[in-house]
Structure formats: C-alpha cells, structure tokens
PDB file of N, CA and C in Angstrom:
ATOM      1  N   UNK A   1      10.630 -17.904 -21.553  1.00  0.00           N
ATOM      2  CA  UNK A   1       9.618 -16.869 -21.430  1.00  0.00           C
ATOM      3  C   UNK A   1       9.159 -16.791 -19.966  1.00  0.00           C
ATOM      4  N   UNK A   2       9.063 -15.731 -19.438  1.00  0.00           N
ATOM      5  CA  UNK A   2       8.705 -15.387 -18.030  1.00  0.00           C
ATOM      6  C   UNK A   2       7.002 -15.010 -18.406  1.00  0.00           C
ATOM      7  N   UNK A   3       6.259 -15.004 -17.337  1.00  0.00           N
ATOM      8  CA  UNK A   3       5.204 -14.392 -17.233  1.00  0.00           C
ATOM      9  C   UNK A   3       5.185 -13.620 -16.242  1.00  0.00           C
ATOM     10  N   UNK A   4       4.483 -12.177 -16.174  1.00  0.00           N
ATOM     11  CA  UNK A   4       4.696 -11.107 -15.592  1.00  0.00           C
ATOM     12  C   UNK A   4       2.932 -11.654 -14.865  1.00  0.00           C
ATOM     13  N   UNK A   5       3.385 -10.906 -13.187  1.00  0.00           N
ATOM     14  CA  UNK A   5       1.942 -11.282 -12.547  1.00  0.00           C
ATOM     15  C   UNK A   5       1.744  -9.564 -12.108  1.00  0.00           C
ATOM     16  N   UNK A   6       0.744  -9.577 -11.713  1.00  0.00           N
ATOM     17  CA  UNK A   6      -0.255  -8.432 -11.304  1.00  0.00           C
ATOM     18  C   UNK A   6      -0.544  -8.163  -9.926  1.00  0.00           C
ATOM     19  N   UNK A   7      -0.349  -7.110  -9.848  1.00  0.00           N
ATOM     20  CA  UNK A   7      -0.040  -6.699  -7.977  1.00  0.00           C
ATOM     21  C   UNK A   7      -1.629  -5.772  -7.871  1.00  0.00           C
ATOM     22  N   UNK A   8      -2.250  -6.098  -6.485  1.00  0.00           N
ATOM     23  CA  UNK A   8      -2.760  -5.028  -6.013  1.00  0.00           C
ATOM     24  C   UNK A   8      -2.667  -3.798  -4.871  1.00  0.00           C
ATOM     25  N   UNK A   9      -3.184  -2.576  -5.115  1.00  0.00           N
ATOM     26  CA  UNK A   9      -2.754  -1.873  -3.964  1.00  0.00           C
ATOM     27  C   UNK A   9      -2.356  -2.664  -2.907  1.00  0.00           C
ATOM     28  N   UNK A  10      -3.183  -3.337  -2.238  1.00  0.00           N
ATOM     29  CA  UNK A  10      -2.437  -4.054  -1.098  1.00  0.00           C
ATOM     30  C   UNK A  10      -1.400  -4.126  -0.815  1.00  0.00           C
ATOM     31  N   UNK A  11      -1.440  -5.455  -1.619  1.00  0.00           N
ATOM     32  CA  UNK A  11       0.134  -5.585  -2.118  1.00  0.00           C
ATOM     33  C   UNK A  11       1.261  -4.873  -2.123  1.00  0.00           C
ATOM     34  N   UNK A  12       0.957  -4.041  -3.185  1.00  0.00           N
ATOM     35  CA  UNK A  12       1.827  -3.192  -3.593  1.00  0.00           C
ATOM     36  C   UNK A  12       2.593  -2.282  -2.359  1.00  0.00           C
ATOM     37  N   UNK A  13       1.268  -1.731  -1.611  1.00  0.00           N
ATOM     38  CA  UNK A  13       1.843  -1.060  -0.328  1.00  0.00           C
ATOM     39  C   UNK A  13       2.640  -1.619   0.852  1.00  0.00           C
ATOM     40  N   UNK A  14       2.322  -2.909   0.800  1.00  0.00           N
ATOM     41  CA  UNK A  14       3.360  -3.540   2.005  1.00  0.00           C
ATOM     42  C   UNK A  14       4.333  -3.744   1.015  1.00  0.00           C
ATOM     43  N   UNK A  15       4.530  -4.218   0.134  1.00  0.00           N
ATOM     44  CA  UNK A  15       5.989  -4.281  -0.883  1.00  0.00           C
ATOM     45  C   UNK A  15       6.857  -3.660  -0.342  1.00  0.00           C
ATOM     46  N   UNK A  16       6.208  -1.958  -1.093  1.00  0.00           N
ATOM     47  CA  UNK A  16       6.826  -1.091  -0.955  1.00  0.00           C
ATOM     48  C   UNK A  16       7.421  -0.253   0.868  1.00  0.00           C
ATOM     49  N   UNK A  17       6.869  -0.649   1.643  1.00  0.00           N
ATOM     50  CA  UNK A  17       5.878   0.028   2.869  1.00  0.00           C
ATOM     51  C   UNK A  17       5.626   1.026   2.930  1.00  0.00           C
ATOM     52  N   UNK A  18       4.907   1.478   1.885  1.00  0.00           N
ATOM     53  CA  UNK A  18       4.254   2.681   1.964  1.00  0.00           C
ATOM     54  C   UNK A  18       2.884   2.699   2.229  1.00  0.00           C
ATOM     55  N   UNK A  19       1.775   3.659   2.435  1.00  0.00           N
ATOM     56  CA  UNK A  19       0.685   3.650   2.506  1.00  0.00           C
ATOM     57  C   UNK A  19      -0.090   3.587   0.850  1.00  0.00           C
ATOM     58  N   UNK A  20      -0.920   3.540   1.055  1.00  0.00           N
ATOM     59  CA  UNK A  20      -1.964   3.343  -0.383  1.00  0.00           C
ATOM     60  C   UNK A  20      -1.744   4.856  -0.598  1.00  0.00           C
ATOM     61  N   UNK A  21      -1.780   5.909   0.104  1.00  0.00           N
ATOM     62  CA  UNK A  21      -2.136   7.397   0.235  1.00  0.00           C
ATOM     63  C   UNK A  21      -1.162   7.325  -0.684  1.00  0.00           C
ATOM     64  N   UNK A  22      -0.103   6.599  -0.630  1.00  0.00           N
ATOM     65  CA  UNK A  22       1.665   7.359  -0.604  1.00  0.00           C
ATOM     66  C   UNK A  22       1.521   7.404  -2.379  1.00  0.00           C
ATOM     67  N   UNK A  23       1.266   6.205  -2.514  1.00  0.00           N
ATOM     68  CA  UNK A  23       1.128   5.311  -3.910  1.00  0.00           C
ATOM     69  C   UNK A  23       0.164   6.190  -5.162  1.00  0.00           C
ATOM     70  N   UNK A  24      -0.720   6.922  -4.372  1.00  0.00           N
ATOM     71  CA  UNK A  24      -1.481   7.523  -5.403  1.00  0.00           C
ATOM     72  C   UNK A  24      -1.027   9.091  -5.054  1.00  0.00           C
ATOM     73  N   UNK A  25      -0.578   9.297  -4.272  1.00  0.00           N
ATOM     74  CA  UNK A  25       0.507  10.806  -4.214  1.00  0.00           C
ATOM     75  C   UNK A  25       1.184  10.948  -5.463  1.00  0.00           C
ATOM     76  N   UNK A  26       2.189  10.106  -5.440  1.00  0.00           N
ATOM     77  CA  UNK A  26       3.100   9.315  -5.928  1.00  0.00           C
ATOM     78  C   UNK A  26       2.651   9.830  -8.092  1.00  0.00           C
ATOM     79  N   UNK A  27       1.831   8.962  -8.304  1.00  0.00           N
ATOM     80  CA  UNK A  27       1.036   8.921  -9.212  1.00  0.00           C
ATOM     81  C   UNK A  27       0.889   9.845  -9.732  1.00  0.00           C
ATOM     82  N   UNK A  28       0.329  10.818  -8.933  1.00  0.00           N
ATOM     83  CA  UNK A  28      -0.487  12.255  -9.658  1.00  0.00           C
ATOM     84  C   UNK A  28       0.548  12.980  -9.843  1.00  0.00           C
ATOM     85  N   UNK A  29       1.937  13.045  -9.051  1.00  0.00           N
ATOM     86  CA  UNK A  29       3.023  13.806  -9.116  1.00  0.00           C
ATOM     87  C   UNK A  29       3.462  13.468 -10.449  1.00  0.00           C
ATOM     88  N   UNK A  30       3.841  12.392 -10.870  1.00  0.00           N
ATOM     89  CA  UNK A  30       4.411  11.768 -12.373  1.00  0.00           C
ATOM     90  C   UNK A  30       5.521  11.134 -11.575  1.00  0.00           C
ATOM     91  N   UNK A  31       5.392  10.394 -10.530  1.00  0.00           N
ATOM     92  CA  UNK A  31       6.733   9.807 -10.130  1.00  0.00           C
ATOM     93  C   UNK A  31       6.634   8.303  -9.780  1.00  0.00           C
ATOM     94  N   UNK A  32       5.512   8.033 -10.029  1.00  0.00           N
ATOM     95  CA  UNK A  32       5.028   6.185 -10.181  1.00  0.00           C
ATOM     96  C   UNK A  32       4.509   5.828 -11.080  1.00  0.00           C
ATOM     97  N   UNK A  33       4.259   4.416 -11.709  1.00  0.00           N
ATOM     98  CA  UNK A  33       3.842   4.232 -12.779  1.00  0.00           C
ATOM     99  C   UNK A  33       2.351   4.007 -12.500  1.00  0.00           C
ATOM    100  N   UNK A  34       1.565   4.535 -13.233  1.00  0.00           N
ATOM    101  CA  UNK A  34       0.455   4.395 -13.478  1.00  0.00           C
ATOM    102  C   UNK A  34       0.054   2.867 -13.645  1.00  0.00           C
ATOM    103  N   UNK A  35      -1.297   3.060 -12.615  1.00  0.00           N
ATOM    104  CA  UNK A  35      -2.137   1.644 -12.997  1.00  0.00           C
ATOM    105  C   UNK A  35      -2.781   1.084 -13.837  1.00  0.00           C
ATOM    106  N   UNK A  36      -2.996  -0.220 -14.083  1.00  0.00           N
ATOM    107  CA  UNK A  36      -4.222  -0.565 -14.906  1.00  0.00           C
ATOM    108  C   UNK A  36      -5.025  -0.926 -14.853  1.00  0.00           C
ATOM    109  N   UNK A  37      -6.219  -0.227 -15.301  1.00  0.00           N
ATOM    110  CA  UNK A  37      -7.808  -0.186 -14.888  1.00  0.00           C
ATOM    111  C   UNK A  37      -8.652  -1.500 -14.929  1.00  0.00           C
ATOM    112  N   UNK A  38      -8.430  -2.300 -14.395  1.00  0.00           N
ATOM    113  CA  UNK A  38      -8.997  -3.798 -14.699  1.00  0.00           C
ATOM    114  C   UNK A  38     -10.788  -3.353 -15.090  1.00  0.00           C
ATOM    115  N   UNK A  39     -10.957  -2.714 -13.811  1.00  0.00           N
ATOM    116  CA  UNK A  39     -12.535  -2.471 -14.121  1.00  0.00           C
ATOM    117  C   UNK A  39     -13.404  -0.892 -13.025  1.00  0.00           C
ATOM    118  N   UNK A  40     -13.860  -0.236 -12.925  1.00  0.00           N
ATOM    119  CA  UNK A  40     -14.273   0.492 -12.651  1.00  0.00           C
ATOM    120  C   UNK A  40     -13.894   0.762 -10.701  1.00  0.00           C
ATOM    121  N   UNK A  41     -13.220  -0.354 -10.330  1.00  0.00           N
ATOM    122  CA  UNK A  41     -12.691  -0.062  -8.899  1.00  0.00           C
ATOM    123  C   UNK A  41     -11.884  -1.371  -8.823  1.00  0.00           C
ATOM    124  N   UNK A  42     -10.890  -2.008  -9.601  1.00  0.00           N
ATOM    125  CA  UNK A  42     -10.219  -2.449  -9.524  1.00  0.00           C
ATOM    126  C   UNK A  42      -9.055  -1.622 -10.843  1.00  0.00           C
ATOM    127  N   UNK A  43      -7.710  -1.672  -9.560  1.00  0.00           N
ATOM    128  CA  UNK A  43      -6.514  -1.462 -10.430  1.00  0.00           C
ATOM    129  C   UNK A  43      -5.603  -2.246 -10.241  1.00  0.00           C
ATOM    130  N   UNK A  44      -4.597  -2.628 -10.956  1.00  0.00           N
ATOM    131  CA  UNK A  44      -3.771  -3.276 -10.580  1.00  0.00           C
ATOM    132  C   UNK A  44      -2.270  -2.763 -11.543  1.00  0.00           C
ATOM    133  N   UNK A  45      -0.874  -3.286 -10.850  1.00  0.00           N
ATOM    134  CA  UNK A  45       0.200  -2.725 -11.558  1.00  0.00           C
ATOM    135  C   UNK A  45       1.101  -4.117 -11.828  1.00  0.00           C
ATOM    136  N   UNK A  46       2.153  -3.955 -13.323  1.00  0.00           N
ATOM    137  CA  UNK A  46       2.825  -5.247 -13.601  1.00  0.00           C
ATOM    138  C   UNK A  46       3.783  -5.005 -12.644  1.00  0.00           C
ATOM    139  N   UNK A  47       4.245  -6.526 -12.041  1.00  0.00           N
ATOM    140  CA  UNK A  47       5.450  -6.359 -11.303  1.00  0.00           C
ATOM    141  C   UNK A  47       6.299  -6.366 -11.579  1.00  0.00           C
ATOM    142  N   UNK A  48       6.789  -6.325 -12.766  1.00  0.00           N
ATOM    143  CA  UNK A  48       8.016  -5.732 -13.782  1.00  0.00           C
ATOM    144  C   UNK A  48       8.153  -4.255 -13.700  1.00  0.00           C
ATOM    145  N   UNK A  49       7.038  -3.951 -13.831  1.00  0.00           N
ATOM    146  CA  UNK A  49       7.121  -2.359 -13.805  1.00  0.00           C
ATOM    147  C   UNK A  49       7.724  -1.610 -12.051  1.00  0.00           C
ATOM    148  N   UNK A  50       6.806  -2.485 -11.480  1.00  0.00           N
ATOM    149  CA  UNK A  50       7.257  -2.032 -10.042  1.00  0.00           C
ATOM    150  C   UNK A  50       8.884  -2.017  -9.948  1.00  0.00           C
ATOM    151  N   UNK A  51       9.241  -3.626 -10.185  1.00  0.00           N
ATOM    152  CA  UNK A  51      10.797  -3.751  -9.598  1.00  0.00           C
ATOM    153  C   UNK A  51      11.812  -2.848 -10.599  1.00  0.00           C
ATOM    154  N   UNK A  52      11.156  -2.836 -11.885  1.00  0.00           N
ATOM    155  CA  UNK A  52      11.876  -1.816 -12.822  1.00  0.00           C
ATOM    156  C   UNK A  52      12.384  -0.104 -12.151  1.00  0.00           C
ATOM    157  N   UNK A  53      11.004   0.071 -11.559  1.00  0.00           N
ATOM    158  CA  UNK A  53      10.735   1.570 -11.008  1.00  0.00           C
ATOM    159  C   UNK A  53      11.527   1.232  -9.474  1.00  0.00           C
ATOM    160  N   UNK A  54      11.591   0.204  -8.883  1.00  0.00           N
ATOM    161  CA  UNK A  54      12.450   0.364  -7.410  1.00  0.00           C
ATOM    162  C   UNK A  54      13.347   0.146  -8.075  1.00  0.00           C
ATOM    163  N   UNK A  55      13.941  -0.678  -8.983  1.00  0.00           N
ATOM    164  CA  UNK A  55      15.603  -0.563  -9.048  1.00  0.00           C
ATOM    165  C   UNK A  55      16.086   0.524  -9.842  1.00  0.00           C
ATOM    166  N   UNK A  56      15.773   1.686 -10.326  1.00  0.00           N
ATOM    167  CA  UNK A  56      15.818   3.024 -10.790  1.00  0.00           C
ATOM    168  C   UNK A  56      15.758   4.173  -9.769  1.00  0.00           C
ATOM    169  N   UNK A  57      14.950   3.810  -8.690  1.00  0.00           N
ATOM    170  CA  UNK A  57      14.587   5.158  -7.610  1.00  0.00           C
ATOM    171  C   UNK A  57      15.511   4.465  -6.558  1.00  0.00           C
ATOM    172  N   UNK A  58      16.646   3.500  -6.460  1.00  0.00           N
ATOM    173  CA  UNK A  58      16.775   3.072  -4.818  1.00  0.00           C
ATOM    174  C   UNK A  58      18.308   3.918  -5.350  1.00  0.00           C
TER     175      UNK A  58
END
C-alpha cells in the first residue's frame, strides 16, 4: 500500500514551473484537476493526481 501525500500551490508551481496564475487559469478552463478545499484559504492537490495529469498532457 502506498500513501498518497498532498501538495501545495507552492509546491505545485515550482513542480510544474509554472506560476500559481498559470495553475488556476488552468483550472477554470477544465484542463487541471481541481483542488481540495482543506479549509477556507487552504487548498491542496493529491500527487497522484498531479503525476497522473503530467504523464497524460507531456
């Protein structure tokens, strides 16, 4: 069994190297996966989902 960890924008944007801007562009278009709302200004995304979604878009 693996355990899946939790990325934040931060994160996520140097990952990727994109900007945070890019990431929620991205989003509203329907072309990233949506975050999850930990709490009223925290989001965060599984990193399964991420590497799922880069090894599909590369």
């Amino acid at each position: 069994m693996t355990l899946d960890r939790y990325i934040r924008i931060k994160e996520l944007a140097m990952m990727l190297g994109i900007s945070k801007q890019t990431i929620y562009r991205l989003i509203a278009q329907g072309k990233f996966p949506q975050q999850i709302k930990l709490t009223e200004r925290t989001s965060v995304w599984r990193l399964s989902t991420i590497e799922q979604w880069i090894k599909n878009n590369q």
